[in-house]
N, C-alpha and C. Protein backbone atom coordinates (compact mmCIF):
# COMPACT_ATOMS: atom_id res chain seq x y z
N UNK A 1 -11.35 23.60 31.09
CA UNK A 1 -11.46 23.90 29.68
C UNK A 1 -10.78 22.78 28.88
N UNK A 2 -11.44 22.39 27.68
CA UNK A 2 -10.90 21.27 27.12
C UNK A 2 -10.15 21.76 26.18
N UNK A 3 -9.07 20.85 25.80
CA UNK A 3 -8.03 21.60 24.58
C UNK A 3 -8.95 20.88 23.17
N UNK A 4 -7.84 21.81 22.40
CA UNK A 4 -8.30 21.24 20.96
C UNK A 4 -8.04 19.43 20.43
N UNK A 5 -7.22 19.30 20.52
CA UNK A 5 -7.08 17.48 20.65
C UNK A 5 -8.38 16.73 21.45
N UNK A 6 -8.90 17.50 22.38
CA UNK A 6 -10.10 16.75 23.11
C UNK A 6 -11.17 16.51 22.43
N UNK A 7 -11.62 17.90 22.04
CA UNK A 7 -12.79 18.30 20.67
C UNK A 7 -12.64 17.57 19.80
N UNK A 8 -11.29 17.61 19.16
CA UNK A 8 -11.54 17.00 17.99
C UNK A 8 -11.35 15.23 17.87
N UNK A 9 -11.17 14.58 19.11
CA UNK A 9 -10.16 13.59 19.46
C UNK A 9 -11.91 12.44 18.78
N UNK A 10 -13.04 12.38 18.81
CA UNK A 10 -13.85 11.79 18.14
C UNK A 10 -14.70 12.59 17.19
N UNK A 11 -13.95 13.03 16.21
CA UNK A 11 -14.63 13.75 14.56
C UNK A 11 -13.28 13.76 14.11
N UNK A 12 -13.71 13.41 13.07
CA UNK A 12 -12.93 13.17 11.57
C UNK A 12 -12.10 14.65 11.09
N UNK A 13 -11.38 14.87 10.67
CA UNK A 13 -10.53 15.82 10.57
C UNK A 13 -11.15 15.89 8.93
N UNK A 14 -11.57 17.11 8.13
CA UNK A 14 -11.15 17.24 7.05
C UNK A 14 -10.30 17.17 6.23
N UNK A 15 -10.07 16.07 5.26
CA UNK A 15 -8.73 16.34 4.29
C UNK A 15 -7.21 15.79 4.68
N UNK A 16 -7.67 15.05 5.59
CA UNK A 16 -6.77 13.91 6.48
C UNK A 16 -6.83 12.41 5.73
N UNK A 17 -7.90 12.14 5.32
CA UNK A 17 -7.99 10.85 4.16
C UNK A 17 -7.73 10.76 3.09
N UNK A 18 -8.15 11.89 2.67
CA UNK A 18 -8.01 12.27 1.15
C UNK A 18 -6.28 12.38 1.41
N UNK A 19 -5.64 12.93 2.20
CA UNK A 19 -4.18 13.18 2.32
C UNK A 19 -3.68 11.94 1.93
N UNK A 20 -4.01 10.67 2.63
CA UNK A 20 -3.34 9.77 3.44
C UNK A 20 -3.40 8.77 1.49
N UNK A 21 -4.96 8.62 1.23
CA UNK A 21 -4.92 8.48 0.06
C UNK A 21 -4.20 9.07 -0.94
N UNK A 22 -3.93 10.20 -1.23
CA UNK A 22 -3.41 10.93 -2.28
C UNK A 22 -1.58 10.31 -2.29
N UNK A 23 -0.78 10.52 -0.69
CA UNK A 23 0.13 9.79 -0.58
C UNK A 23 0.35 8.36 -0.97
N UNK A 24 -0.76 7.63 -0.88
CA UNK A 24 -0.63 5.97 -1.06
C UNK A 24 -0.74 6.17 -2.88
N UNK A 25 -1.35 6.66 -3.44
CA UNK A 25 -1.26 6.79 -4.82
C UNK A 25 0.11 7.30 -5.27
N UNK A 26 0.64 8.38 -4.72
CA UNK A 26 2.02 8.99 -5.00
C UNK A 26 2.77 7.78 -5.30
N UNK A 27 2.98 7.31 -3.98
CA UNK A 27 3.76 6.32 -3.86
C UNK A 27 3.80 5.02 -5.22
N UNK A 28 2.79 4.46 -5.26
CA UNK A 28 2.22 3.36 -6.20
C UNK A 28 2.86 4.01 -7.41
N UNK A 29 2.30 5.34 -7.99
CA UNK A 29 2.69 5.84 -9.32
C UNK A 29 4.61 5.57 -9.98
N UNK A 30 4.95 6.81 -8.70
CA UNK A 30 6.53 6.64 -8.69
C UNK A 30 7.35 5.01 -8.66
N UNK A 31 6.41 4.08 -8.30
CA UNK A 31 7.20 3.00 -8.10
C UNK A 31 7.11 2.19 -9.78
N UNK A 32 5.57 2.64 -10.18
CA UNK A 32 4.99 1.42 -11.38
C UNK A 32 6.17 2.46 -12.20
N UNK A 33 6.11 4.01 -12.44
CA UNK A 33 6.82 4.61 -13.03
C UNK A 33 8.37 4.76 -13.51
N UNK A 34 8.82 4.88 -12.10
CA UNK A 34 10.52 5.21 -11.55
C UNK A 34 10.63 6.45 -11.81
N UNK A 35 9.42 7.17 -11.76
CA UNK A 35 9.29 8.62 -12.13
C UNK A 35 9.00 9.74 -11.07
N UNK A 36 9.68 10.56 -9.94
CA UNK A 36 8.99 10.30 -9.12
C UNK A 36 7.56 11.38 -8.96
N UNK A 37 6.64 11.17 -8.58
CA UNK A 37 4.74 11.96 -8.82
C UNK A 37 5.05 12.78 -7.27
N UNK A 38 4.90 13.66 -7.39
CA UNK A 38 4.34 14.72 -6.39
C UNK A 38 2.71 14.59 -5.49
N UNK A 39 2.80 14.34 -4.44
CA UNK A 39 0.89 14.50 -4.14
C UNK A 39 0.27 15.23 -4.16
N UNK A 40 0.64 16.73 -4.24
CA UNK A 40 0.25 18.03 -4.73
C UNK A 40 0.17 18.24 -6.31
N UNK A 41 0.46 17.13 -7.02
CA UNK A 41 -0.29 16.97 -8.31
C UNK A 41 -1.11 15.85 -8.33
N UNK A 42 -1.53 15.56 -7.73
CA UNK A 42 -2.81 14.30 -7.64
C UNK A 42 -4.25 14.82 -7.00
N UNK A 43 -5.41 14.58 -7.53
CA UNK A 43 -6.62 14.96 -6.52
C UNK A 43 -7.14 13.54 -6.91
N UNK A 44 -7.74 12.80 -6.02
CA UNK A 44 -8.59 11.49 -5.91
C UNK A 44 -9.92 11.43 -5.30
N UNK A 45 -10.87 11.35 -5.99
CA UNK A 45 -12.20 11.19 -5.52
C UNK A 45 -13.15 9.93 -6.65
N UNK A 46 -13.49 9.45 -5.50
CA UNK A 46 -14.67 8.54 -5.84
C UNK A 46 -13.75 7.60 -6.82
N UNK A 47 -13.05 6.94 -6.74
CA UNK A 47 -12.15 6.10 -7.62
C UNK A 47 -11.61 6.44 -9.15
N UNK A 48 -11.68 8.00 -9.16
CA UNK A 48 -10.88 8.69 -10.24
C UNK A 48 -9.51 9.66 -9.79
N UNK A 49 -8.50 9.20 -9.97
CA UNK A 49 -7.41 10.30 -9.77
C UNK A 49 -7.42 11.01 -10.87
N UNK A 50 -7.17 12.50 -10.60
CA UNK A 50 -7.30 13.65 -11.79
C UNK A 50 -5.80 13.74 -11.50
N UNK A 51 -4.75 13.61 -12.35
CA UNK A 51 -3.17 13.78 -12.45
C UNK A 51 -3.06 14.96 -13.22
N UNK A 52 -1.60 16.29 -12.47
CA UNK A 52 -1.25 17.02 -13.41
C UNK A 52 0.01 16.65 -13.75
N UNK A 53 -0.20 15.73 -14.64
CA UNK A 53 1.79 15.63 -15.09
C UNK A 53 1.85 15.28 -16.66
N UNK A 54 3.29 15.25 -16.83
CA UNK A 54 2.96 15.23 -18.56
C UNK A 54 2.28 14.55 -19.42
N UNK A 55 1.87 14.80 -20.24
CA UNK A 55 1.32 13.83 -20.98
C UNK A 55 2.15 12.33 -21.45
N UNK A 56 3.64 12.64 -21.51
CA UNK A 56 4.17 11.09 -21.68
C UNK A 56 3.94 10.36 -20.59
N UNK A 57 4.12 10.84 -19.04
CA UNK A 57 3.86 10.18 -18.07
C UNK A 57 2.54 9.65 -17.87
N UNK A 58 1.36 10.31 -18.45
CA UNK A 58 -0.21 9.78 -18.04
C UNK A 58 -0.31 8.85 -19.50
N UNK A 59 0.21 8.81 -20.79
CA UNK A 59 0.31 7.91 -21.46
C UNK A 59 1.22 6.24 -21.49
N UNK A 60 2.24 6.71 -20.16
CA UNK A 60 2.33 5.58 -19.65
C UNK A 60 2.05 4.96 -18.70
N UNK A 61 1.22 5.61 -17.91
CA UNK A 61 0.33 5.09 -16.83
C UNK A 61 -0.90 4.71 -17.05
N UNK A 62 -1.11 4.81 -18.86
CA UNK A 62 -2.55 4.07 -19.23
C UNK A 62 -1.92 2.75 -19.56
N UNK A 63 -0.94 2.78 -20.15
CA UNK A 63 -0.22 1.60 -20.59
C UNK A 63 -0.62 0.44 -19.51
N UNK A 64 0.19 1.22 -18.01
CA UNK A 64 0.54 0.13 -17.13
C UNK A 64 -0.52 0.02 -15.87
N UNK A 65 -1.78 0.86 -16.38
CA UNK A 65 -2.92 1.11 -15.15
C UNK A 65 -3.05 -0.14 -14.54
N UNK A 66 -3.17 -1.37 -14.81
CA UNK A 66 -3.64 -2.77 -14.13
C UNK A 66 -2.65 -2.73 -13.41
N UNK A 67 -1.03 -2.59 -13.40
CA UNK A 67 -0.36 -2.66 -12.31
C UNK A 67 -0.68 -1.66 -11.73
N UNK A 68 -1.29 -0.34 -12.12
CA UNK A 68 -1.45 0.41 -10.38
C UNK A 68 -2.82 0.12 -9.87
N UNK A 69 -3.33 0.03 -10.77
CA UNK A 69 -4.57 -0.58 -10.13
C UNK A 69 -4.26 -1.65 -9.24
N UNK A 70 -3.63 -2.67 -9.19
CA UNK A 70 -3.18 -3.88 -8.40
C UNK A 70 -2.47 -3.63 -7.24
N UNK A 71 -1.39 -2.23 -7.60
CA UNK A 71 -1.09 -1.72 -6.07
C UNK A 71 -1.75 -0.92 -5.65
N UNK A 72 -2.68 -0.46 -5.41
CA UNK A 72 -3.57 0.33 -4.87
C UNK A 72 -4.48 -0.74 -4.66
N UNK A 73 -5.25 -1.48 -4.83
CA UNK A 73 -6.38 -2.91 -4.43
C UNK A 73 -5.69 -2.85 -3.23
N UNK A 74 -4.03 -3.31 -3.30
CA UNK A 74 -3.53 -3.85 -2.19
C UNK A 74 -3.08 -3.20 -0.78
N UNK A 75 -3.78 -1.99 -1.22
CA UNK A 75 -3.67 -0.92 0.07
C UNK A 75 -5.08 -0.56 0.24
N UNK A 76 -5.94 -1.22 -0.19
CA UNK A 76 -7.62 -0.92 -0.27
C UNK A 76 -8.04 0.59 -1.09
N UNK A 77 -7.56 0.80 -1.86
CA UNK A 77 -7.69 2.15 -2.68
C UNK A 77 -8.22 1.02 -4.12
N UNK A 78 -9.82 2.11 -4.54
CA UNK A 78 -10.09 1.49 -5.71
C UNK A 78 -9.79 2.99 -6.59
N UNK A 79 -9.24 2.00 -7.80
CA UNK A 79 -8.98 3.48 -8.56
C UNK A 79 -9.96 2.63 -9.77
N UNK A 80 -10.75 3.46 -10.59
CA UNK A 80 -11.62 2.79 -11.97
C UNK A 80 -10.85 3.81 -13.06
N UNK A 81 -10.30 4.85 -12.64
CA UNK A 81 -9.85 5.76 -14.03
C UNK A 81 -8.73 6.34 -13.40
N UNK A 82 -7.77 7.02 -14.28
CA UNK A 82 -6.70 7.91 -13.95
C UNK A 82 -7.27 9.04 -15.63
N UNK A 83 -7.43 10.35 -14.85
CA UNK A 83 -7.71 11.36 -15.87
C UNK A 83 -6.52 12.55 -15.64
């Protein structure tokens, strides 16, 4: 009988990328920020992060989007919007 690690050991795990992404954005935010972002307030799809945080914080992350945009390029994450 094969275990579960066997099965799943060639298919993609659901919600394992999106994780791994959502963390690499955390990260980037809190650093351009010094604020620190939660990844359980971030959802990222298709090169839009939807952020729940205050409005002063997403008004200064429009300010400074080209620097996160620039750290995220540099981890291969394209971001085109932060909403």
């Amino acid at each position: 009988m094969k275990s579960l690690g066997d099965l799943l050991k060639f298919h993609k795990v659901p919600g394992v990328e999106e994780a791994e992404v959502r963390k690499v954005i955390a990260a980037a935010l809190t650093r351009v920020l010094g604020v620190p972002v939660s990844v359980k307030h971030i959802r990222y799809s298709d090169g839009v992060a939807s952020l729940q945080i205050p409005p002063v914080l997403k008004s200064a992350l429009v300010i400074k989007f080209s620097e996160v945009q620039a750290l995220l390029e540099g981890e291969g994450i394209t971001l085109r919007e932060i909403r």
